[in-house]
C-alpha atoms as a PDB file:
ATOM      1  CA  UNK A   1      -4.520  -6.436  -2.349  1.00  0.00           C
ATOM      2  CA  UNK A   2      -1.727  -7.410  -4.709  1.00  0.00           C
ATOM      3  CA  UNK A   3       1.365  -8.985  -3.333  1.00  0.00           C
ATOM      4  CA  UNK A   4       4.067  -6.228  -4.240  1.00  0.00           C
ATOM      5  CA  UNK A   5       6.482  -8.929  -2.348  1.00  0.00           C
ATOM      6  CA  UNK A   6       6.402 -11.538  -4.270  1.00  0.00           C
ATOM      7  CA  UNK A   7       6.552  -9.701  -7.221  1.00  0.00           C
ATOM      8  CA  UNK A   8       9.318  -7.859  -6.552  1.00  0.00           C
ATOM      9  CA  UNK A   9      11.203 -11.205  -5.585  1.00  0.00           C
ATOM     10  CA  UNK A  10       9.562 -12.859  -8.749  1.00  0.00           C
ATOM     11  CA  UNK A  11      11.234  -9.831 -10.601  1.00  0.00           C
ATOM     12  CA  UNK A  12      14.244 -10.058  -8.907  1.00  0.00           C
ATOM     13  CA  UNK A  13      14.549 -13.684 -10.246  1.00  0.00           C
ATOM     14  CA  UNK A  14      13.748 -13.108 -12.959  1.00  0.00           C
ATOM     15  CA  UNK A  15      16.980 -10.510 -13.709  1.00  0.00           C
ATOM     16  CA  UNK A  16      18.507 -12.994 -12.070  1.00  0.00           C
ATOM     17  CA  UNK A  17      20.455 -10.480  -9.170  1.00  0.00           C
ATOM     18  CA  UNK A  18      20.100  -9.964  -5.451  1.00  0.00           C
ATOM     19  CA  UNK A  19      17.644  -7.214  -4.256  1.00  0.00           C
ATOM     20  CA  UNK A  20      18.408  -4.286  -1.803  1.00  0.00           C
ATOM     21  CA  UNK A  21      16.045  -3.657   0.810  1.00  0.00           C
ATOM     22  CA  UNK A  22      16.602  -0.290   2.785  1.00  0.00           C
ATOM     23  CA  UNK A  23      15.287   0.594   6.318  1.00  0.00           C
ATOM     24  CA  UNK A  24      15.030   4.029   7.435  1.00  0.00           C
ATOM     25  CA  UNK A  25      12.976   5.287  10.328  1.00  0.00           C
ATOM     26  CA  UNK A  26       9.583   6.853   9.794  1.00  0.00           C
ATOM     27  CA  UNK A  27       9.617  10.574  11.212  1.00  0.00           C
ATOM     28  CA  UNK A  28      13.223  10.571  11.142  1.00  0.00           C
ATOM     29  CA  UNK A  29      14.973  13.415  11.347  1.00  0.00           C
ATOM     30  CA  UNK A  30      11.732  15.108  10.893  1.00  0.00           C
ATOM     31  CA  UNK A  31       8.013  14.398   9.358  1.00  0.00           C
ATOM     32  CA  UNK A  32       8.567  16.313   6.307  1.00  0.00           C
ATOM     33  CA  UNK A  33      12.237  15.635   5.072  1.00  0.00           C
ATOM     34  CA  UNK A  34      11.655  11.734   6.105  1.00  0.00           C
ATOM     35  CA  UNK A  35       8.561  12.021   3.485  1.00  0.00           C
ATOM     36  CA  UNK A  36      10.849  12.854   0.844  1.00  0.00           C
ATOM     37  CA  UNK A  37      13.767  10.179   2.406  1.00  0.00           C
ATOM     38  CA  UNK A  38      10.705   7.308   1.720  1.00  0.00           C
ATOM     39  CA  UNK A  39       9.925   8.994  -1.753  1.00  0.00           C
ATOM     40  CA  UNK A  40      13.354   8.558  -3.479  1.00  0.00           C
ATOM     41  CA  UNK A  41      14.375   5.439  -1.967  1.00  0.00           C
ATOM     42  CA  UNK A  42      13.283   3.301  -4.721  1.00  0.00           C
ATOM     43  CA  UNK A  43      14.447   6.326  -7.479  1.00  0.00           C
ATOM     44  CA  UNK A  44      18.131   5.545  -5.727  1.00  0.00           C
ATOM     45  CA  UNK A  45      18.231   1.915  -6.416  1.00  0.00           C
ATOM     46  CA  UNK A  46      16.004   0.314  -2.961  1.00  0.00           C
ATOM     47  CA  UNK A  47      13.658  -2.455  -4.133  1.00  0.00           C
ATOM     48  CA  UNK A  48      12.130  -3.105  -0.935  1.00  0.00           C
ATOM     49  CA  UNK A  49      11.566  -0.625   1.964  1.00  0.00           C
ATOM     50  CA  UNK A  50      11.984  -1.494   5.447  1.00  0.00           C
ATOM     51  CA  UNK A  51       9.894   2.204   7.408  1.00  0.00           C
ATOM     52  CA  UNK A  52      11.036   1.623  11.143  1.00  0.00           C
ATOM     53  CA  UNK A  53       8.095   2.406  13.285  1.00  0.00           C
ATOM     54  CA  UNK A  54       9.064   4.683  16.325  1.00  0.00           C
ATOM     55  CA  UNK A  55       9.494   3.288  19.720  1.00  0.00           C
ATOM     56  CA  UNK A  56      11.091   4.173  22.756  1.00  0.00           C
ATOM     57  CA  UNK A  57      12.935   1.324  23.763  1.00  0.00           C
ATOM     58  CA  UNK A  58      13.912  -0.335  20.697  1.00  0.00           C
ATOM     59  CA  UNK A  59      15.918  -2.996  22.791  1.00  0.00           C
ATOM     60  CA  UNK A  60      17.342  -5.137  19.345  1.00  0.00           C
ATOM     61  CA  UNK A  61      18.450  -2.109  17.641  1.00  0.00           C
ATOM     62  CA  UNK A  62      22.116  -0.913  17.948  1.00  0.00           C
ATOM     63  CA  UNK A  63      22.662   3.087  18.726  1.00  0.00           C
ATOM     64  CA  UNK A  64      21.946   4.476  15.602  1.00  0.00           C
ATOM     65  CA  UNK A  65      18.447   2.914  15.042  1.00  0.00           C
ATOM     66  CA  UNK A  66      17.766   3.861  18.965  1.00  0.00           C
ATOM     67  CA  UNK A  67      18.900   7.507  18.317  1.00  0.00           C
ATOM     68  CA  UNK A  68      16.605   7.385  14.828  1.00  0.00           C
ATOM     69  CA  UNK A  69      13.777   6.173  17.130  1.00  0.00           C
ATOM     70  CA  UNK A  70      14.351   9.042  19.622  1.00  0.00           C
ATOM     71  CA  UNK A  71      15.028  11.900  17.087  1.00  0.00           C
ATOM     72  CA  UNK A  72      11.630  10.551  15.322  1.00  0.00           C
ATOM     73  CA  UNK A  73       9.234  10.608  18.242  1.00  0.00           C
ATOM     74  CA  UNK A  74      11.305  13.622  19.509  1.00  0.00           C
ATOM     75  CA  UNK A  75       9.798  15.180  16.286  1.00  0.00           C
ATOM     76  CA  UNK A  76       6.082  14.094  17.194  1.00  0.00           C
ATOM     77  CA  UNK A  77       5.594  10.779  14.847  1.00  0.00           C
ATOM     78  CA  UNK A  78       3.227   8.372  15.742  1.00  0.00           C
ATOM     79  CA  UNK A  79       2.176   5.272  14.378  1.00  0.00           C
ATOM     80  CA  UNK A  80      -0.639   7.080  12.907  1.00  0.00           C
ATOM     81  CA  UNK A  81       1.505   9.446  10.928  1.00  0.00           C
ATOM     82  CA  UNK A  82       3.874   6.884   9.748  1.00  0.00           C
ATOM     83  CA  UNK A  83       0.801   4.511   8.564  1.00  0.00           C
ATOM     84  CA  UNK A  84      -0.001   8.256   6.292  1.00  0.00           C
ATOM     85  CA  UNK A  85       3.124   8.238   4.933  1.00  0.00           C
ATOM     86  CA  UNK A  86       2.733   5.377   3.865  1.00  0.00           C
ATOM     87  CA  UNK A  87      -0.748   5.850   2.185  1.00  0.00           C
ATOM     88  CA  UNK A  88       1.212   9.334   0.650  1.00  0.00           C
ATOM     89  CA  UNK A  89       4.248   7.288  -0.728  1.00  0.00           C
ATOM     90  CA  UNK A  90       1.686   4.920  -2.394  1.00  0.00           C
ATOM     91  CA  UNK A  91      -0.333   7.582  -4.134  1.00  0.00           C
ATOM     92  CA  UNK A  92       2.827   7.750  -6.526  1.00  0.00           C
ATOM     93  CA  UNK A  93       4.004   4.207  -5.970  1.00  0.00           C
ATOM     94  CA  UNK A  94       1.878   1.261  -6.473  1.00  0.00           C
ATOM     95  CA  UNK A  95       4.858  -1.219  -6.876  1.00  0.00           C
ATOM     96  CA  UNK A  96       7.702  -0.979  -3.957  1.00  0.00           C
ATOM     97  CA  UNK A  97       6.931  -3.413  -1.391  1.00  0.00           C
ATOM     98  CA  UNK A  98       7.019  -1.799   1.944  1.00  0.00           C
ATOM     99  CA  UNK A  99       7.763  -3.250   5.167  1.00  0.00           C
ATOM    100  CA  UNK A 100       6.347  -2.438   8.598  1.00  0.00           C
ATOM    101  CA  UNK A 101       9.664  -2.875  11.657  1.00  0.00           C
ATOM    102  CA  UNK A 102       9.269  -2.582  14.833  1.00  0.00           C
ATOM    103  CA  UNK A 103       7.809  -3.736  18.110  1.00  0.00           C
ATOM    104  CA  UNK A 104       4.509  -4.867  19.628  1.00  0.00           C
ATOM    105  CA  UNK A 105       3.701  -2.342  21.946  1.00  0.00           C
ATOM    106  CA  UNK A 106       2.936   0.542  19.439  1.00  0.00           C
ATOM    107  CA  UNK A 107       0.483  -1.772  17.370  1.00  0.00           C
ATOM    108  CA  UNK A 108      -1.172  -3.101  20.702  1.00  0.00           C
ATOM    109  CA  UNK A 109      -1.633   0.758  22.184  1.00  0.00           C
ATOM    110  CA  UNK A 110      -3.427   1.675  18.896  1.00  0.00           C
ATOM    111  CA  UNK A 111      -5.285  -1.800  18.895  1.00  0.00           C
ATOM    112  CA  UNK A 112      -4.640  -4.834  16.331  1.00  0.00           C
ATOM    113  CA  UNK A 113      -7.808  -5.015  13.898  1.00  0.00           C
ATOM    114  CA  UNK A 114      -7.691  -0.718  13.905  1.00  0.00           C
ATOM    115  CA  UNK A 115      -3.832  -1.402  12.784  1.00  0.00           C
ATOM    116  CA  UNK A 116      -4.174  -4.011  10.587  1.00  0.00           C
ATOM    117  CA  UNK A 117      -7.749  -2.309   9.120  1.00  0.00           C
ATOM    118  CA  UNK A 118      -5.666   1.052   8.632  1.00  0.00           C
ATOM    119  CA  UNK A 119      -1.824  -0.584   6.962  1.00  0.00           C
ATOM    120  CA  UNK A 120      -3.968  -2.697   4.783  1.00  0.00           C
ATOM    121  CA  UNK A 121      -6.209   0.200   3.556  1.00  0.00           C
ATOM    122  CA  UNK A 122      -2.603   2.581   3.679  1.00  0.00           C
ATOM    123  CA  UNK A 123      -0.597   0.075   1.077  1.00  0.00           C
ATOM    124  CA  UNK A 124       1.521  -1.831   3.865  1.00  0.00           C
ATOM    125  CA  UNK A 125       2.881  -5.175   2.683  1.00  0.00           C
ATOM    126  CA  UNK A 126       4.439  -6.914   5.272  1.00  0.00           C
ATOM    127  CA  UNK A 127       5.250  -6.880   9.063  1.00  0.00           C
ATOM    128  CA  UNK A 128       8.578  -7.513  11.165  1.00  0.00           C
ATOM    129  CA  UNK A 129       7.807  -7.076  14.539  1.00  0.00           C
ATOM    130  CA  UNK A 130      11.244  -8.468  16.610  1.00  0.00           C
ATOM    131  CA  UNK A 131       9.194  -9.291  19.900  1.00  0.00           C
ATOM    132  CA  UNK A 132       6.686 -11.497  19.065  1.00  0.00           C
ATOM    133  CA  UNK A 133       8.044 -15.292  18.673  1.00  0.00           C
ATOM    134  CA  UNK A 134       5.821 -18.396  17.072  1.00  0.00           C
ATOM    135  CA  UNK A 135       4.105 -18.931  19.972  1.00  0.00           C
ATOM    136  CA  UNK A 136       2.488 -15.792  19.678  1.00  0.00           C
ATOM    137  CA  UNK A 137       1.426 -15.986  15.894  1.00  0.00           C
ATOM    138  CA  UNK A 138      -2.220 -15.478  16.655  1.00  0.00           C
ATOM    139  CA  UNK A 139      -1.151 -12.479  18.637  1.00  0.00           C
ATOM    140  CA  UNK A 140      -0.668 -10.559  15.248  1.00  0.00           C
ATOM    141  CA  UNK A 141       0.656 -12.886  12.541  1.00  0.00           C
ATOM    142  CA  UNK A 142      -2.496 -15.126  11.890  1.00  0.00           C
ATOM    143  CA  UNK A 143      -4.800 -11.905  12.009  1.00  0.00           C
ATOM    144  CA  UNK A 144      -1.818  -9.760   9.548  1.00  0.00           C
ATOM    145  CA  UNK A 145      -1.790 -12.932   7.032  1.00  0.00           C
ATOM    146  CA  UNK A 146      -5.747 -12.934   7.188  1.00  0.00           C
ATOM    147  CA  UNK A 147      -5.832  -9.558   6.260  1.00  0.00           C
ATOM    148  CA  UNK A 148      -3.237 -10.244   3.188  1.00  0.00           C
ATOM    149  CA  UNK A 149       0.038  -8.730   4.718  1.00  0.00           C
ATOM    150  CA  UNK A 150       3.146 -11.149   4.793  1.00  0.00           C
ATOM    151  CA  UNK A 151       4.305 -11.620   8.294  1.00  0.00           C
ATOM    152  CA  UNK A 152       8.364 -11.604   8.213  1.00  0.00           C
ATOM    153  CA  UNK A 153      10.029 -13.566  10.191  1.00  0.00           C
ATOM    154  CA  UNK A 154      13.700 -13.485  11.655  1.00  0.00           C
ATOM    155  CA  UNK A 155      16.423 -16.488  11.803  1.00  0.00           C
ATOM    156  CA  UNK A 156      19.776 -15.825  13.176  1.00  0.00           C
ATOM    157  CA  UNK A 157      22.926 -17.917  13.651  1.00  0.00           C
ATOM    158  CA  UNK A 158      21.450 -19.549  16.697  1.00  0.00           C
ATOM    159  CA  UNK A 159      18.222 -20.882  14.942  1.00  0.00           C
ATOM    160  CA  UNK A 160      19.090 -24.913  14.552  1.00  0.00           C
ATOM    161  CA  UNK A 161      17.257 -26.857  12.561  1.00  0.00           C
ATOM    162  CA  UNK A 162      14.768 -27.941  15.508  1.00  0.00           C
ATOM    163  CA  UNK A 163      13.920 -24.088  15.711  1.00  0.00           C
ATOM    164  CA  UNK A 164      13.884 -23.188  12.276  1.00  0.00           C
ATOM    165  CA  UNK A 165      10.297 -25.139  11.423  1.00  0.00           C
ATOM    166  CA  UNK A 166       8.278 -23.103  13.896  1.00  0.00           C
ATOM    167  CA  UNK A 167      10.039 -19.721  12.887  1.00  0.00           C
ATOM    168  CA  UNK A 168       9.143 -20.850   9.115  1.00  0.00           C
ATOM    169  CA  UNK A 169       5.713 -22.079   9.890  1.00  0.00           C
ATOM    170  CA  UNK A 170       3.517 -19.077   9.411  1.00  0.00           C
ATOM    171  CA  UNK A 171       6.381 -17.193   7.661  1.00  0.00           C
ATOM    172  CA  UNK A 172       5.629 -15.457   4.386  1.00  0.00           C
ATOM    173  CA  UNK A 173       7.347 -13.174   1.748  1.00  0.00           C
ATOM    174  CA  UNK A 174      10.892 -13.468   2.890  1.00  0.00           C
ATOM    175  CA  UNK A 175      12.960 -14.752   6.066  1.00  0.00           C
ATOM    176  CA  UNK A 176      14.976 -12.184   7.440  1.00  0.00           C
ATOM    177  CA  UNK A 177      18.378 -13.735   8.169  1.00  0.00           C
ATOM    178  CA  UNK A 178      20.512 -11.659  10.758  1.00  0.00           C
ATOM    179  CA  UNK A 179      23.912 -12.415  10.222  1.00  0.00           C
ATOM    180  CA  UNK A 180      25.463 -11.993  13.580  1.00  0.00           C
ATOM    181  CA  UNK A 181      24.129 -12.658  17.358  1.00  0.00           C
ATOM    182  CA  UNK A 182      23.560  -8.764  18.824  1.00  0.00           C
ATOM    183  CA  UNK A 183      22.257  -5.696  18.437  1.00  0.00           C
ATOM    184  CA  UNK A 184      22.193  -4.520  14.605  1.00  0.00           C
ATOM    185  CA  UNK A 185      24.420  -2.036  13.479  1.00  0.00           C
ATOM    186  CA  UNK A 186      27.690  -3.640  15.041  1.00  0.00           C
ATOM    187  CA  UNK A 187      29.658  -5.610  12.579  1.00  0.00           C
ATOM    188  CA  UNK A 188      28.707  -7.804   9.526  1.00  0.00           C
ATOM    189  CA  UNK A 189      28.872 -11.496   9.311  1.00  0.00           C
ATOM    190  CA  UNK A 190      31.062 -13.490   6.909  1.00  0.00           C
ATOM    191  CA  UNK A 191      30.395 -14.060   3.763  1.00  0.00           C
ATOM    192  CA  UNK A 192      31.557 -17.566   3.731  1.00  0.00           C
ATOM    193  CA  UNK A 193      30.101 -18.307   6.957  1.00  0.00           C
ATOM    194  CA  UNK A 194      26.742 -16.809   5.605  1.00  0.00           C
ATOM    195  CA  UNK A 195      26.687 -18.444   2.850  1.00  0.00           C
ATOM    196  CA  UNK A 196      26.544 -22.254   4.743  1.00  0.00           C
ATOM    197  CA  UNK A 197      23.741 -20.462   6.696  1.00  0.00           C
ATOM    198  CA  UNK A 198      21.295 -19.518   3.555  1.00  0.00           C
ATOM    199  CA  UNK A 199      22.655 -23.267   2.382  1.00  0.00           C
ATOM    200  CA  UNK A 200      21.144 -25.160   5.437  1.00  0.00           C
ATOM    201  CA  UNK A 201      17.962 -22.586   5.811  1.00  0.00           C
ATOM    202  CA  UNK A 202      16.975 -23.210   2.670  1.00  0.00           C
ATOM    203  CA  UNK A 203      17.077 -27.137   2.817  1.00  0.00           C
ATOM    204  CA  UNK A 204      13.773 -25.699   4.954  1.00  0.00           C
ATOM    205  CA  UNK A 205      11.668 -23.446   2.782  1.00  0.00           C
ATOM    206  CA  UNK A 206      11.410 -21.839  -0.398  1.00  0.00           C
ATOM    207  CA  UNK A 207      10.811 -18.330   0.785  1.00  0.00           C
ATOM    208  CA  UNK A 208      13.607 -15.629  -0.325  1.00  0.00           C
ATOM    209  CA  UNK A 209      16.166 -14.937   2.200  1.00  0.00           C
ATOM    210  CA  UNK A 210      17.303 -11.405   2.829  1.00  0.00           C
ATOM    211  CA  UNK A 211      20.541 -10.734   4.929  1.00  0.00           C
ATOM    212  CA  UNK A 212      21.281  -7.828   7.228  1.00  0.00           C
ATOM    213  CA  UNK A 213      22.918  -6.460  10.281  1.00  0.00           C
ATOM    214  CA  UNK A 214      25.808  -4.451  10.130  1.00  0.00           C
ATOM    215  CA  UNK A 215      26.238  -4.187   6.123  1.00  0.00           C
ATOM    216  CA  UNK A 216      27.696  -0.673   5.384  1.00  0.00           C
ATOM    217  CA  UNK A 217      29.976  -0.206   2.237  1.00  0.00           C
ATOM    218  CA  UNK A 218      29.188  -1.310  -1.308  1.00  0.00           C
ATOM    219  CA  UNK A 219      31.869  -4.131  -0.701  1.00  0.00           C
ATOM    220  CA  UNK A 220      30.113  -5.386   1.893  1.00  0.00           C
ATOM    221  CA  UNK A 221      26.875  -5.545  -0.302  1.00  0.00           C
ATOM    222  CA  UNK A 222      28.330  -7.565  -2.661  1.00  0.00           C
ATOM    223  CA  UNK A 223      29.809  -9.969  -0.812  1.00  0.00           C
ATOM    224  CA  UNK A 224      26.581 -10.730   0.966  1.00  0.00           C
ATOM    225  CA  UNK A 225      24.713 -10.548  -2.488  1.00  0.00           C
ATOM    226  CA  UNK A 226      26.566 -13.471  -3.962  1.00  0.00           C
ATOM    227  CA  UNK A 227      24.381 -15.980  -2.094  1.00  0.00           C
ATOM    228  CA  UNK A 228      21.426 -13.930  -0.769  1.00  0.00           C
ATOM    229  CA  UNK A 229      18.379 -13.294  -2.533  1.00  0.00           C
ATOM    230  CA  UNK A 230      18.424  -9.626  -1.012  1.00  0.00           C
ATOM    231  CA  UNK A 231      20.854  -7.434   1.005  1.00  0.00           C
ATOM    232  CA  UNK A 232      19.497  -5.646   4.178  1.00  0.00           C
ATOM    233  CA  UNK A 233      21.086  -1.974   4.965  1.00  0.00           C
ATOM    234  CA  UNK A 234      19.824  -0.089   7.845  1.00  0.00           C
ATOM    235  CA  UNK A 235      22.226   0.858  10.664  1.00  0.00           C
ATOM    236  CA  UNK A 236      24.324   2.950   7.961  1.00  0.00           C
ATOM    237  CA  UNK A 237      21.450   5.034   6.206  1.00  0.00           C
ATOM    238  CA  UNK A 238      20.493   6.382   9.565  1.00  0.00           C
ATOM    239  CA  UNK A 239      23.847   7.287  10.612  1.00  0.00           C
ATOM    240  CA  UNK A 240      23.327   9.413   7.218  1.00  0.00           C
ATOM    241  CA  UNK A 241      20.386  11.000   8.456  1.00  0.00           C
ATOM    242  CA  UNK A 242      22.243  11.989  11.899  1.00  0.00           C
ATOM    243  CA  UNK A 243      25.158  13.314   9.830  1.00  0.00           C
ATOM    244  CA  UNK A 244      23.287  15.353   7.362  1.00  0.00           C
ATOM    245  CA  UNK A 245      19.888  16.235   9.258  1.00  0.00           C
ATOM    246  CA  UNK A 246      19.438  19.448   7.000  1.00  0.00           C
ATOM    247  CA  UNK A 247      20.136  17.441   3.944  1.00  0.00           C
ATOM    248  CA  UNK A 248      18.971  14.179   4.667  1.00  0.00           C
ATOM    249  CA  UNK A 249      17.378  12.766   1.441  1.00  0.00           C
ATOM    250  CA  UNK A 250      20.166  13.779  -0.293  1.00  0.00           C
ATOM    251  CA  UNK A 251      22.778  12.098   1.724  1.00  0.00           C
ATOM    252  CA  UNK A 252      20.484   8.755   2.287  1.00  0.00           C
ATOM    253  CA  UNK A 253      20.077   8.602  -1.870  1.00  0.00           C
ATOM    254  CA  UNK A 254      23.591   8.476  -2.489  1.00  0.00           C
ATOM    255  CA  UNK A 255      24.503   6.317  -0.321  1.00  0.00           C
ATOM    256  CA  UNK A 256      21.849   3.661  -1.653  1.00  0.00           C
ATOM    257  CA  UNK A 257      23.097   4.162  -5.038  1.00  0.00           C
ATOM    258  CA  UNK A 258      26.339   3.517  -3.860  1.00  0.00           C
ATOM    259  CA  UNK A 259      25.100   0.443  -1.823  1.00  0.00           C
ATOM    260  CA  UNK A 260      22.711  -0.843  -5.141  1.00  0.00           C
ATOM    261  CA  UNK A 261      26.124  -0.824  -7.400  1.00  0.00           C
ATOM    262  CA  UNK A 262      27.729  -2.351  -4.810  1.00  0.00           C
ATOM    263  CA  UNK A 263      24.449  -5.349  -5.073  1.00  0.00           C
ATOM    264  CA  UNK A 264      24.900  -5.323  -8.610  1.00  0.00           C
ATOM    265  CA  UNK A 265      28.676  -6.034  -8.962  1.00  0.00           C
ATOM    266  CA  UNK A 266      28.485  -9.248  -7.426  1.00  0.00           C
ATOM    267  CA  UNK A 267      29.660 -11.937  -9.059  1.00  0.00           C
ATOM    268  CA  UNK A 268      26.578 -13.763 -10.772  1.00  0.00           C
ATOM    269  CA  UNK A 269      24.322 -12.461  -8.753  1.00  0.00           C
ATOM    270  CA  UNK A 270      22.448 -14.503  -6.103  1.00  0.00           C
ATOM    271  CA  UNK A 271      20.253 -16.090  -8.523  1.00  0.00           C
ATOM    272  CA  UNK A 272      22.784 -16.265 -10.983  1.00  0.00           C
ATOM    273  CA  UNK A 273      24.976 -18.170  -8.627  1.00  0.00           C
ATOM    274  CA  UNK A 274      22.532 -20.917  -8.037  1.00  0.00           C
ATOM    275  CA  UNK A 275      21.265 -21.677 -10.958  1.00  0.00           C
END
C-alpha cells in the first residue's frame, strides 16, 4: 500500500505551507449526506481527513464531537459502514490520506486482524485511537504498522521530555499535538505558547506535527499554521453539521474553504518559516 501520508506531508513541504487536516464524524448527520460530507472535503481545501469512528462514550471529545457520535450511531453507523465509506471515497480518490479516530472498544468488538484485514483492504492510512497509551502498542499499534497503516500518536502540554520518547517510539506519519489540557472543542491554545511546544517536540523526532483542539475561525488557522506543519479542525465542522443537518455538505465545504485560506495566509507558511 502506498503511504498517502507521507506524501501528502512530502507535498506539503515541498509548497512549502502548513496542511489542513479536517475531522468529521462518519455517519454523521446521516449515512448518505456524510458520504457526500467525506467526498468534497478535499475539493474544499482538506489535505488530510480525520473520519471519527462512532462510539458511545467518546470520553476526550468535547459536546459537539459527543453529540456527532450520538446523532451518527442514532442513524445506524457501524464500524463496518464507516470502513465502506471509506473503500467508496477511495474509488474516486487514491491520494487524500485518511485517518481512522476513535476508541478501542469498537475495533476490539469487531476483532483486531478482521479490522486491520478490512481498513487496509478499504484504503485507511492511519489510526488515532485516544485510549490506548505506549504500553499497549502491541495491543493495536505493532499489528496496524505491520499491516502498513501509520499509528498516530498524541502529545499534549503535559508530555515532558521523559514522556515524549515512549509516545514517539512507535509513532509514525505525524504527532498529533493537542494544544490545550481538556476535552477538544473548548478553547485554542496560544500561538506563542504553541510555538515553544512544536520547538522542544521536535528537538525529539522528525515526524510532522499537526495542531488541534479548539481551532475555529480562519484567524485562528493561521496563527497556528505559522509554526505547525498542519492545522487540526474538528469541533467546529461538526457544529456545522448540527446547524445545517439538511444541508450539511454544503455548510461543512464552506467553512473548510474558509478555514484553508485562513492556512494559507499565514505568514511564510510553516515550512516557509523554518527554513
Amino acid at each position: 500500500m502506498s503511504n498517502r501520508i507521507d506524501a501528502r506531508f512530502r507535498r506539503l513541504a515541498e509548497e512549502r505551507r502548513a496542511g489542513l487536516v479536517t475531522f468529521v464524524t462518519a455517519g454523521d448527520p446521516n449515512p448518505a449526506e456524510s458520504r457526500r460530507i467525506l467526498a468534497d472535503l478535499p475539493r474544499a481545501g482538506a489535505d488530510v481527513i480525520e473520519l471519527g469512528m462512532p462510539f458511545s462514550d467518546p470520553m476526550a471529545d468535547g459536546p459537539a464531537i459527543q453529540k456527532s457520535s450520538l446523532r451518527a450511531l442514532k442513524a445506524g453507523q457501524t464500524l463496518a459502514e464507516t470502513l465502506a465509506m471509506v473503500a467508496e471515497f477511495r474509488s474516486g480518490d487514491d491520494a487524500t490520506p485518511i485517518v481512522l479516530m476513535g476508541y478501542y472498544n469498537p475495533i476490539f468488538s469487531y476483532g483486531v486482524d478482521r479490522f486491520l484485514e478490512d481498513a487496509t483492504g478499504a484504503g485507511v492510512d492511519g489510526l488515532i485511537v485516544v485510549d490506548l497509551p505506549p504500553e499497549a502498542d502491541s495491543e493495536l499499534c505493532l499489528p496496524a504498522r505491520a499491516c502498513g497503516i501509520d499509528f498516530i500518536r498524541l502529545a499534549t502540554p503535559t508530555t515532558d521530555d521523559r514522556r515524549l520518547p515512549s509516545v514517539l517510539r512507535n509513532a509514525s506519519g505525524f504527532l498529533y499535538y493537542v494544544s490545550i489540557t481538556g476535552i477538544t472543542g473548548t478553547r485554542v491554545g496560544e500561538s506563542d505558547v504553541v510555538a515553544g511546544a512544536l520547538a522542544r517536540i521536535r528537538a525529539h523526532t522528525t515526524l510532522p506535527i499537526a495542531v488541534g483542539f479548539g481551532i475555529r475561525s480562519p484567524e485562528q488557522a493561521s496563527r497556528i499554521a505559522e509554526t505547525a506543519d498542519a492545522v487540526v479542525v474538528g469541533s467546529a465542522l461538526v457544529g456545522a453539521v448540527e446547524q445545517a443537518p439538511g444541508n450539511a455538505a454544503a455548510a461543512v465545504s464552506e467553512l473548510v474553504e474558509e478555514l484553508k485560506a485562513g492556512v494559507l495566509s499565514a505568514r511564510g507558511g510553516a515550512r516557509g518559516g523554518r527554513a
